[in-house]
C-alpha atoms as a PDB file:
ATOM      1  CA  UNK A   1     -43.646  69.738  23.217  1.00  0.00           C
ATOM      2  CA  UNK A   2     -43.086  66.968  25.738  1.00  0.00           C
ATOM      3  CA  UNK A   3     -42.754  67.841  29.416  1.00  0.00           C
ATOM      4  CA  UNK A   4     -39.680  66.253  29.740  1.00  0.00           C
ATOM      5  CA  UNK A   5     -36.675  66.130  27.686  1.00  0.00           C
ATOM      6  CA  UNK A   6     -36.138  61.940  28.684  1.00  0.00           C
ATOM      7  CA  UNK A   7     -37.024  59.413  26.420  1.00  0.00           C
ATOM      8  CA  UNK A   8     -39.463  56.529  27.310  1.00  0.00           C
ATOM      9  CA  UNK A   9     -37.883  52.807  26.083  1.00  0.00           C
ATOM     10  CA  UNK A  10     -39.980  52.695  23.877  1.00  0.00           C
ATOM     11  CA  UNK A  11     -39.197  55.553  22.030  1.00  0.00           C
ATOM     12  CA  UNK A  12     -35.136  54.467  22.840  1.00  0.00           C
ATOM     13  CA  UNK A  13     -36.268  50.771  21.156  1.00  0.00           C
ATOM     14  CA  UNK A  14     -37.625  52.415  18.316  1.00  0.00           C
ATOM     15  CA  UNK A  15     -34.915  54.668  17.579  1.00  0.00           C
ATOM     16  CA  UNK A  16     -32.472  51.601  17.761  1.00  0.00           C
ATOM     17  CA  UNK A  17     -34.655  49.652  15.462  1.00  0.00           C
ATOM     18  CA  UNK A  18     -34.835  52.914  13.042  1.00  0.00           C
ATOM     19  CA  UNK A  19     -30.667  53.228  12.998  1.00  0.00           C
ATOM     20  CA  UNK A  20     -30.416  49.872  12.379  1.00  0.00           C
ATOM     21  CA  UNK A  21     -32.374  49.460   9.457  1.00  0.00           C
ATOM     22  CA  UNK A  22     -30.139  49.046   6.924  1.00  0.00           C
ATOM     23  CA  UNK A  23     -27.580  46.951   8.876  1.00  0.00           C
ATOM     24  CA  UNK A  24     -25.013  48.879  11.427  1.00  0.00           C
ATOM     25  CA  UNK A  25     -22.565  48.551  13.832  1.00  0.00           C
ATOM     26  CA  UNK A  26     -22.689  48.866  17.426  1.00  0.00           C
ATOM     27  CA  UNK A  27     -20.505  52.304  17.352  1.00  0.00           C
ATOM     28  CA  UNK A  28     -23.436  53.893  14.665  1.00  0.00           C
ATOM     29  CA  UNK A  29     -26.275  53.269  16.888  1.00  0.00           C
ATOM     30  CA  UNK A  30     -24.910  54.516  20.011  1.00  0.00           C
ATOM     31  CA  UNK A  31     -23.844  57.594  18.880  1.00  0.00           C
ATOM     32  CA  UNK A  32     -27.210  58.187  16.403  1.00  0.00           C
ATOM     33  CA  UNK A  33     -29.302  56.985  19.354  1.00  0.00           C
ATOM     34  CA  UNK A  34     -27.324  59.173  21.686  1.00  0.00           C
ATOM     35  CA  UNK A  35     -26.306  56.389  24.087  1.00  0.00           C
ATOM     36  CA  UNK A  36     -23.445  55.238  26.096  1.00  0.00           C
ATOM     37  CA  UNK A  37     -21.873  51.921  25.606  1.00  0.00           C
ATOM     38  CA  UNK A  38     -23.386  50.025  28.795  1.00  0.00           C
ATOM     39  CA  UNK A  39     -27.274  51.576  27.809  1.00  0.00           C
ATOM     40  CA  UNK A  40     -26.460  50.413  24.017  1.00  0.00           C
ATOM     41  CA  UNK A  41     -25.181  46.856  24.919  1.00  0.00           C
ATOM     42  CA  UNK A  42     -28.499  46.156  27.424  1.00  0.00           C
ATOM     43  CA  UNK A  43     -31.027  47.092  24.989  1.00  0.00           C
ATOM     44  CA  UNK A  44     -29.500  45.256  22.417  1.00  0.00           C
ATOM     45  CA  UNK A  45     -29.443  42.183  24.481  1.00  0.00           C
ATOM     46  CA  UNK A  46     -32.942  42.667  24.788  1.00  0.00           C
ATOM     47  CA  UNK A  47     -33.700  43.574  21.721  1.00  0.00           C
ATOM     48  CA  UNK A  48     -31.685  40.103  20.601  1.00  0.00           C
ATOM     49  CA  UNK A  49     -33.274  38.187  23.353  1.00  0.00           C
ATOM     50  CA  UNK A  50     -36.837  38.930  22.023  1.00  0.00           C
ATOM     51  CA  UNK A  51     -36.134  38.419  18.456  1.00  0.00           C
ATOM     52  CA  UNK A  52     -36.350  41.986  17.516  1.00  0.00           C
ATOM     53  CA  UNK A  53     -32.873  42.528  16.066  1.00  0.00           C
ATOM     54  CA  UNK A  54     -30.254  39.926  14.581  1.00  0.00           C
ATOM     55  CA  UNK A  55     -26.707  40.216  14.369  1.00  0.00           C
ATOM     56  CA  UNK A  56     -25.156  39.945  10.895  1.00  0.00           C
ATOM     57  CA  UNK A  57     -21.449  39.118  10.256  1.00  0.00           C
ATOM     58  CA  UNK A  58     -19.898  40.643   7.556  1.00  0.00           C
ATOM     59  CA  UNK A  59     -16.242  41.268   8.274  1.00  0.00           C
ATOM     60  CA  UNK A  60     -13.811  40.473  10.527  1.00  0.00           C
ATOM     61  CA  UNK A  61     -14.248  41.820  13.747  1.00  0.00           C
ATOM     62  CA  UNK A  62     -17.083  44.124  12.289  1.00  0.00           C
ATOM     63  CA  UNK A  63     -20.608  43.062  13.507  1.00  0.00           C
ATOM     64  CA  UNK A  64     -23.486  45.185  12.204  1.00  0.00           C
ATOM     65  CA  UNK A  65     -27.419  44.567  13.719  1.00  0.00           C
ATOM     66  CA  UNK A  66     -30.310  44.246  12.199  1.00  0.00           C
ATOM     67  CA  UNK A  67     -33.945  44.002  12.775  1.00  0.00           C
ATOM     68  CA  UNK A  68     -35.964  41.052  12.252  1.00  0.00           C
ATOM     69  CA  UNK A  69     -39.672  40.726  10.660  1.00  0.00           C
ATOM     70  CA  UNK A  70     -40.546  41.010  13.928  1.00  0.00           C
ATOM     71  CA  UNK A  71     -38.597  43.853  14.927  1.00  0.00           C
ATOM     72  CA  UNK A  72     -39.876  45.806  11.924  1.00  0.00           C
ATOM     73  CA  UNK A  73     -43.337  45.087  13.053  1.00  0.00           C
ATOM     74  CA  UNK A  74     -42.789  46.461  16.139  1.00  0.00           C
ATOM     75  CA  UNK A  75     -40.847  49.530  14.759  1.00  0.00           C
ATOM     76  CA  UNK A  76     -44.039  50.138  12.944  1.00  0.00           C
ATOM     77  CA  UNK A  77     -46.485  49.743  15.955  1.00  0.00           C
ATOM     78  CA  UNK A  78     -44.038  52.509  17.912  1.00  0.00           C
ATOM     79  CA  UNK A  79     -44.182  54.599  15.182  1.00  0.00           C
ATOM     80  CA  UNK A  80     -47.474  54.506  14.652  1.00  0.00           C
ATOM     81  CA  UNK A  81     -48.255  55.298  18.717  1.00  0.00           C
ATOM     82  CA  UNK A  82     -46.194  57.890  18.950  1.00  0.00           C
ATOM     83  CA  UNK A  83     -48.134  59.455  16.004  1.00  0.00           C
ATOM     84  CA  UNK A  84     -51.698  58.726  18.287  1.00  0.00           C
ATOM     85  CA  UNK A  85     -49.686  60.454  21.439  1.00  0.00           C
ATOM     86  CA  UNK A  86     -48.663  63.279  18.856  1.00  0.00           C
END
């Protein structure tokens, strides 16, 4: 059991990546990554910024998100050191 209860940003990035998987909207990953609107919209502009997650039109207004190659590679590096931290 962790000592405290607050996620690191890396864990909140990979989370983000993980919801978004499959393609979802803004409204899906703040609530499944527990997050309020101003927290969501930063990391995702970071998360866009470094070419970890796309946004993909499909209706109009909906927007949904979606990682990259890249940010599936990095999901996959997080997951994989949270394993080594246990």
């Amino acid at each position: 059991m962790r000592m405290s209860q607050r996620r690191s940003n890396i864990e909140i990035i990979g989370d983000i990546l993980r919801v978004s998987q499959n393609g979802t909207c803004k409204t899906k990953i703040m609530y499944n990554v527990n997050m309020s609107y101003s927290q969501i919209q930063k990391y995702l502009g970071f998360l866009m910024s470094q070419g970890y997650i796309v946004k993909a039109k499909v209706g109009n207004p909906s927007v949904t998100y979606q990682p990259t190659k890249r940010g599936l590679k990095l999901l996959k590096s997080i997951d994989n050191f949270m394993e080594v931290l246990g």
